[in-house]
Protein backbone atom coordinates (compact mmCIF):
# COMPACT_ATOMS: atom_id res chain seq x y z
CA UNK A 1 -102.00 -55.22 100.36
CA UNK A 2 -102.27 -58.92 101.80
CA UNK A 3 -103.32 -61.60 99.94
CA UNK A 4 -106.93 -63.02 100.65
CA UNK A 5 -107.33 -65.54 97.28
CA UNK A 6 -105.38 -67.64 95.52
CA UNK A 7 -106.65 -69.59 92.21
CA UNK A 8 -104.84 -72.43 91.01
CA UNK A 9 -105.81 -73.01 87.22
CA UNK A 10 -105.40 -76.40 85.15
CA UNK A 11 -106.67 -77.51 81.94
CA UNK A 12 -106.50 -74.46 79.65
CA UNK A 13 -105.64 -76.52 77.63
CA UNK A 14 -107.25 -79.72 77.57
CA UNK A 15 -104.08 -81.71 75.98
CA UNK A 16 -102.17 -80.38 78.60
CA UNK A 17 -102.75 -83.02 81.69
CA UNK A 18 -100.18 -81.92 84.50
CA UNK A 19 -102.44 -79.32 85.57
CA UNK A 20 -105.86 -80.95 85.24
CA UNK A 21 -104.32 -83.76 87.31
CA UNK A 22 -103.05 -81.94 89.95
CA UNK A 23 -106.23 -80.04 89.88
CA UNK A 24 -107.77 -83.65 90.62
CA UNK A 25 -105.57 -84.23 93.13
CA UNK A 26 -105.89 -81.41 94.97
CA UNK A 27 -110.06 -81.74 94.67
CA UNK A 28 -109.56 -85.25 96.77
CA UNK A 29 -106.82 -83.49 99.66
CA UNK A 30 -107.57 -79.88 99.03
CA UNK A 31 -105.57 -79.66 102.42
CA UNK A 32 -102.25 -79.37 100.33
CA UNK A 33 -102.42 -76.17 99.07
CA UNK A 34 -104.64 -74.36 102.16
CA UNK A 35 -103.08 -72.31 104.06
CA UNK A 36 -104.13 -69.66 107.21
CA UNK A 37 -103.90 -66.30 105.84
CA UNK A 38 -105.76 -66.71 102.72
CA UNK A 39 -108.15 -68.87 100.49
CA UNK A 40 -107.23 -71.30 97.66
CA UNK A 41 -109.24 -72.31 94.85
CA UNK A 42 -108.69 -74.48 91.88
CA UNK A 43 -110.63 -74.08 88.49
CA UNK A 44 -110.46 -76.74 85.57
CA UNK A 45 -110.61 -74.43 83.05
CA UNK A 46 -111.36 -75.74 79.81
CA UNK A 47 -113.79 -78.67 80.95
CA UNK A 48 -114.84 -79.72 77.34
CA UNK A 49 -111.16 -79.67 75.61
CA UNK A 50 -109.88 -82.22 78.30
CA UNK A 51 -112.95 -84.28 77.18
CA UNK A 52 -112.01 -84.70 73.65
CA UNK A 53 -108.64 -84.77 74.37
CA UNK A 54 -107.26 -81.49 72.66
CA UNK A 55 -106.18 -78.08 72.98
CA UNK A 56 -109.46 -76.75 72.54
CA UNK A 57 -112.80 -76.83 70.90
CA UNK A 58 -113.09 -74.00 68.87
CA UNK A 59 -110.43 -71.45 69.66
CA UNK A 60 -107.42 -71.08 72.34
CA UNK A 61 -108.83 -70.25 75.16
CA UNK A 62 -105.32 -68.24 76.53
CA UNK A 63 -105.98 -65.80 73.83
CA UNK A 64 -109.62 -64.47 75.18
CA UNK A 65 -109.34 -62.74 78.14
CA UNK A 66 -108.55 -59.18 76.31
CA UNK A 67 -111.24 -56.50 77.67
CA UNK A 68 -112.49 -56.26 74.03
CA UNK A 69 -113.50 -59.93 73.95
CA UNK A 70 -114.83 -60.41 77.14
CA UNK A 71 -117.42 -57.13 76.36
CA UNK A 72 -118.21 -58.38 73.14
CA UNK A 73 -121.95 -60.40 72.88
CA UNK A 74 -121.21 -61.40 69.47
CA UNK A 75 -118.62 -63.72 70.80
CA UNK A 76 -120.23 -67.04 71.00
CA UNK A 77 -117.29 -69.51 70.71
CA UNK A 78 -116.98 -72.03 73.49
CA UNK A 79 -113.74 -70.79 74.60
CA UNK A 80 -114.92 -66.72 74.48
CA UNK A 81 -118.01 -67.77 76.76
CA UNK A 82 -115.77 -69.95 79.38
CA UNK A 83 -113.42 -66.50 79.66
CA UNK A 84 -116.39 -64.56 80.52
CA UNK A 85 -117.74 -66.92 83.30
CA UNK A 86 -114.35 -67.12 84.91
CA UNK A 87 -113.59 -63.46 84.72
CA UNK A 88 -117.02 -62.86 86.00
CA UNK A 89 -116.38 -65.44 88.71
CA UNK A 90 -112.46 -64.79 89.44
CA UNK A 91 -111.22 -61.27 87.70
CA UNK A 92 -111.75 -57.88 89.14
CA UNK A 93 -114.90 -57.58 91.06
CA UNK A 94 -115.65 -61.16 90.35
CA UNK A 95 -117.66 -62.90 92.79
CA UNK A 96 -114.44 -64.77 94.12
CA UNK A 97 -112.14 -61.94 92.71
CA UNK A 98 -108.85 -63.72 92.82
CA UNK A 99 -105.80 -61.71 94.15
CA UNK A 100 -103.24 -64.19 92.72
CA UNK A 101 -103.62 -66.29 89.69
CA UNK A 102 -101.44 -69.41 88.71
CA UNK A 103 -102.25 -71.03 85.43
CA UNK A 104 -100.81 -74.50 85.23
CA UNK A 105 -99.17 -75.54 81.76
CA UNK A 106 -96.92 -77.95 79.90
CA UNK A 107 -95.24 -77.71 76.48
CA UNK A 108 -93.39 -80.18 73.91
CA UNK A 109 -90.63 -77.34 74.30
CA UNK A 110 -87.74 -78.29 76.03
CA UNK A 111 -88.02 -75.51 78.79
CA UNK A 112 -87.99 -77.27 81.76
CA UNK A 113 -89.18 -75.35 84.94
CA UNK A 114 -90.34 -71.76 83.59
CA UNK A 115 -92.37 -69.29 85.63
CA UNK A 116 -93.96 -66.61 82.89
CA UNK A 117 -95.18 -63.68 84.44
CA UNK A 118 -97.92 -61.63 83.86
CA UNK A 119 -96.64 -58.76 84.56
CA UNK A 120 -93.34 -56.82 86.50
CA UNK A 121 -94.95 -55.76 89.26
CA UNK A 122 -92.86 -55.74 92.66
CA UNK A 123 -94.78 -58.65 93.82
CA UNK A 124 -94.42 -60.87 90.91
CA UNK A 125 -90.42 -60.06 90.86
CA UNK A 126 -90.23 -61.15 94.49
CA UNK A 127 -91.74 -64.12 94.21
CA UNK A 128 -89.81 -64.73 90.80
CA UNK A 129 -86.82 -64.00 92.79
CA UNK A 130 -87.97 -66.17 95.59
CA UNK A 131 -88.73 -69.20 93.32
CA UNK A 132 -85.18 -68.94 92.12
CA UNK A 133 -83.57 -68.56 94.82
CA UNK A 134 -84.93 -71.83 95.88
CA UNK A 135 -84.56 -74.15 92.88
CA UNK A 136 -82.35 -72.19 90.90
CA UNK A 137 -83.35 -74.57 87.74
CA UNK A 138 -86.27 -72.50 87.62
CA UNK A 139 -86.24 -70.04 84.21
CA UNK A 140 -88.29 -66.62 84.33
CA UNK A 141 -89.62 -65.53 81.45
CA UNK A 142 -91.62 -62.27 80.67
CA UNK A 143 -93.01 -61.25 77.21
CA UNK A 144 -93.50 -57.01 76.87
CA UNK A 145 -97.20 -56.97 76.15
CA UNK A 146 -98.00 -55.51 72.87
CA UNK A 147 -100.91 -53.67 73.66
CA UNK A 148 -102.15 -52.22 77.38
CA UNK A 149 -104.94 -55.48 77.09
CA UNK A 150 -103.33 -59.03 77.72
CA UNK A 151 -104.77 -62.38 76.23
CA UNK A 152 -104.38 -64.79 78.55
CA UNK A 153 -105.77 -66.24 81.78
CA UNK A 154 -103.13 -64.84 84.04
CA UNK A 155 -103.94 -61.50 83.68
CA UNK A 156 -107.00 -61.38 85.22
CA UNK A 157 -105.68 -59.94 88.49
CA UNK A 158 -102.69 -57.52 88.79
CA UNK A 159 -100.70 -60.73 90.43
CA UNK A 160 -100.24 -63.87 88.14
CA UNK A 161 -98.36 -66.26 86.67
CA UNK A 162 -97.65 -69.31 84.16
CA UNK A 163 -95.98 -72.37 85.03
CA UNK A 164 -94.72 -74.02 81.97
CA UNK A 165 -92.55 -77.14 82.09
CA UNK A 166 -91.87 -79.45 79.64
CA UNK A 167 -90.56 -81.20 77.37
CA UNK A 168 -93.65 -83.31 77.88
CA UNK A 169 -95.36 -84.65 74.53
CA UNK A 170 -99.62 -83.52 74.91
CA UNK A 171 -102.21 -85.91 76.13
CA UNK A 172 -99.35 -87.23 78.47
CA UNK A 173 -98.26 -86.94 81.89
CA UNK A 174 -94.61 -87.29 83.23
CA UNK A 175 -93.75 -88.15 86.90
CA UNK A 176 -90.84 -85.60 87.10
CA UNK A 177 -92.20 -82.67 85.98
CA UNK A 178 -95.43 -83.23 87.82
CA UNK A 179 -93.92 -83.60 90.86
CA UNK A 180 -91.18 -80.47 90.43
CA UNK A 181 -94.92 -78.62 89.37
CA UNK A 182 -96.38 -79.39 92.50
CA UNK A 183 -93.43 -78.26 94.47
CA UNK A 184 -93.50 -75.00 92.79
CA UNK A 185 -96.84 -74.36 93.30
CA UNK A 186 -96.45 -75.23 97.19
CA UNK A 187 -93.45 -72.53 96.94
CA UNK A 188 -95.63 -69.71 96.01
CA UNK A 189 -98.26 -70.72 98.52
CA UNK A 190 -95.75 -70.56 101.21
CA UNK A 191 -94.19 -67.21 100.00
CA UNK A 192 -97.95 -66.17 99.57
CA UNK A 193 -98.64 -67.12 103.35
CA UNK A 194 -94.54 -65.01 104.25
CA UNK A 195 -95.62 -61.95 102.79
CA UNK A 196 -99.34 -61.82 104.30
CA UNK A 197 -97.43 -62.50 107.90
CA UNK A 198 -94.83 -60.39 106.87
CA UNK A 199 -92.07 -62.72 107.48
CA UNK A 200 -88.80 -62.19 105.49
CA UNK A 201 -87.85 -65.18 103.31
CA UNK A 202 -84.20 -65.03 101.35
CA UNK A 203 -84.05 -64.07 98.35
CA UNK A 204 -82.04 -62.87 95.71
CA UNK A 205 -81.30 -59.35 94.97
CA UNK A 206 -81.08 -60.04 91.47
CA UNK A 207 -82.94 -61.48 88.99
CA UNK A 208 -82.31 -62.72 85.80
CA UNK A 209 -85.20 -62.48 83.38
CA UNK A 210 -85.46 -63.83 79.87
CA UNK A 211 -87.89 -60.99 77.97
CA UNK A 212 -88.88 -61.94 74.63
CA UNK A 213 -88.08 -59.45 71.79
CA UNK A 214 -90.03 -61.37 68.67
CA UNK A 215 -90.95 -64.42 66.83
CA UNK A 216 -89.56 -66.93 64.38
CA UNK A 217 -91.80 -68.53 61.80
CA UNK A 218 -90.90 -71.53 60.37
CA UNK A 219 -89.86 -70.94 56.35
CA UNK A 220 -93.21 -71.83 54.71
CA UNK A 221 -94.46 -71.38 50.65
CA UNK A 222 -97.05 -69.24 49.53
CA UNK A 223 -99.82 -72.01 50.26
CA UNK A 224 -98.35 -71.05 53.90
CA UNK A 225 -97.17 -74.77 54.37
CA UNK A 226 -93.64 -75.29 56.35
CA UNK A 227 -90.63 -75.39 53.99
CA UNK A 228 -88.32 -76.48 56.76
CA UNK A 229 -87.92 -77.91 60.19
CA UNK A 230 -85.58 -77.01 63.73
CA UNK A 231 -82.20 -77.76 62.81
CA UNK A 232 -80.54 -80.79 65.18
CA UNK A 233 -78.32 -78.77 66.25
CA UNK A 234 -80.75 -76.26 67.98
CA UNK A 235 -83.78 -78.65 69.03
CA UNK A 236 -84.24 -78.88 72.95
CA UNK A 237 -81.66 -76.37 73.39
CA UNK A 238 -84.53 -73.77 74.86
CA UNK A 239 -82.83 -70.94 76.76
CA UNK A 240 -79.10 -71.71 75.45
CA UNK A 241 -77.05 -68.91 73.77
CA UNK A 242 -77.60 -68.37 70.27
CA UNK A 243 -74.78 -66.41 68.19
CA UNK A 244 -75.46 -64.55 64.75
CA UNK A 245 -75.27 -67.38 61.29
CA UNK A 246 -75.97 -70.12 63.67
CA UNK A 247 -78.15 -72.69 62.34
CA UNK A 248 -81.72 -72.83 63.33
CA UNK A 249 -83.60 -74.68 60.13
CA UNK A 250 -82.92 -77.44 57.95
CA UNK A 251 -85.07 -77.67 54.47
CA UNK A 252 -86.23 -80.04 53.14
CA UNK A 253 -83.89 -80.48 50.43
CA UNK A 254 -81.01 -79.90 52.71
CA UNK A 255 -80.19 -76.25 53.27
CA UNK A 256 -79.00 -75.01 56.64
CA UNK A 257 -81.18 -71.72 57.06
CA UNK A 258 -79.03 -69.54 59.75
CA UNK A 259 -80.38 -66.95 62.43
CA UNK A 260 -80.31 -63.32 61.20
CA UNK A 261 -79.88 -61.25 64.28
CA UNK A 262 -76.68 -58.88 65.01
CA UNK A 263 -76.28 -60.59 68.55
CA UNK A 264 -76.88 -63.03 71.15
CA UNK A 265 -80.31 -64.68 71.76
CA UNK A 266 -81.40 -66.97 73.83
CA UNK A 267 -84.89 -69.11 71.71
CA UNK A 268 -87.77 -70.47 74.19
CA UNK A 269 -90.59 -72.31 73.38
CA UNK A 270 -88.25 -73.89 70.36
CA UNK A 271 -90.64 -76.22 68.06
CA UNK A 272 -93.76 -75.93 70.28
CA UNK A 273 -96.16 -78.23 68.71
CA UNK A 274 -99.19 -76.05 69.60
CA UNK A 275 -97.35 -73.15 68.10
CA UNK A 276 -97.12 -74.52 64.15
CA UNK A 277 -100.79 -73.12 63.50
CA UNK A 278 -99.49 -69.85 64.96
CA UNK A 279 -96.85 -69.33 62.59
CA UNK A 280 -94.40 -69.69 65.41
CA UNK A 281 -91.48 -71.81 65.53
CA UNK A 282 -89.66 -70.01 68.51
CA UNK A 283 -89.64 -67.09 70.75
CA UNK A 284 -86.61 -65.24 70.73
CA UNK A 285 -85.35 -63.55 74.31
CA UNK A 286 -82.55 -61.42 75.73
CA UNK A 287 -81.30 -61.89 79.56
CA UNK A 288 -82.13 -58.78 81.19
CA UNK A 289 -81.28 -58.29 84.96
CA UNK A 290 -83.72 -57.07 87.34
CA UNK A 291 -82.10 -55.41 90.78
CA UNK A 292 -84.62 -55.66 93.73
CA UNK A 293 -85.14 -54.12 96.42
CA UNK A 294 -84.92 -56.35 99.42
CA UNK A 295 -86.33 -55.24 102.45
């Protein structure tokens, strides 16, 4: 199966700005990220939430692309009517159905260049493996869906992904990691435009993937407020080992709180600041290899 459409997403969050500005950019010289075998697209996807400057403007719009939200009428919240037009306008049998999806994101999490994929699928692996193999800064992350029907924007085709880079605070943009996101996004284009021609690029053979197991809430009262903060010793350190009675929270009155789990772990997305009003305070991954088969 070749390629034929590409969509590059920004702004779905509105706080985040390294996508929405390279969506801008790429609106003025759209002749960056064409290529011959297939079309690219960009969508700003949260129009209004970039407006007023914040994540969203009444719910997260990453969480409402489940089948059971985008059939329901009775959903009538900004966000839940923006995921229906761009399903109905990129997703399966859309009028520009989109083989390829990247979603451009950043996070107050330290976790630098970090492709999160939407799903395992031979292609995705091989481009993971590809990305890697190029700038091997680059993280993979995957998170086991929980049910067969996926939440968020990338999912809309069988072949997506997330960019996520950071640490960037929100309603900010950084040179660095705007540039490096850029140059990713120019990588998959060109492996996009090698496997439509058939070309082999090298890669790889193995992959190392960081696949999320659970969450951490932050120690909170029975009002639900936050009883404790990231210990110093574990802030930024997104993707490093973490052993059994290590620290991870401080209280407020001075208590180390220590992590509970009978081996190593490796947090992501440590102290998100998006994440407080999910009741998350990390994601907690194992390193699992993935063997490819190179052809």
């Amino acid at each position: 199966m070749s390629i034929k459409r590409v969509v590059i997403v920004g702004g779905t969050h509105g706080n985040e700005l390294t996508g929405i500005f390279l969506i801008k950019k790429w609106k003025l010289t759209p002749e960056l990220i064409q290529r011959v075998s297939f079309e690219t697209h960009t969508l700003l996807a949260n129009p209004k939430a970039y407006e007023i400057g914040r994540r969203y403007v009444d719910t997260d719009l990453n969480r409402c692309f489940q089948f059971s939200c985008l059939n329901n009428p009775h959903l009538s919240s900004y966000e839940a009517q923006r995921a229906k037009v761009i399903y109905l306008t990129f997703g399966a049998k859309g009028s520009l159905e989109a083989n390829l999806v990247v979603d451009l994101h950043s996070t107050t999490a330290n976790m630098g260049l970090t492709i999160i994929l939407a799903s395992k699928h031979p292609f995705n692996l091989r481009l993971a493996a590809y990305l890697t193999s190029i700038n091997p800064n680059v993280k993979i992350l995957y998170s086991t869906p929980s049910s067969s029907e996926s939440p968020y924007l990338h999912s809309i085709c069988e072949f997506g992904c997330t960019i996520e880079v950071g640490a960037v605070a929100q309603g900010v943009l950084n040179a660095t990691l705007f540039q490096q996101t850029e140059a990713l996004v120019y990588s998959i284009l060109d492996f996009v435009e090698a496997y439509n021609q058939g070309k082999q690029l090298v890669i790889k053979n193995t992959l190392t993937i960081y696949q999320t197991t659970h969450q951490i809430d932050y120690p909170r009262n029975e009002d639900g407020e936050v009883q404790a903060i990231i210990h110093h010793r574990l802030q930024f350190r997104d993707y490093e080992p973490l052993y059994p009675e290590e620290p991870i929270f401080l209280s407020f009155a001075g208590e180390e709180i220590v992590y509970q789990g009978d081996c190593v772990a490796y947090p992501v997305f440590i102290n998100e600041a998006a994440y407080y009003e999910k009741g998350v305070a990390m994601w907690i991954t194992k390193q699992v290899p993935e063997i490819l088969s190179i052809k």
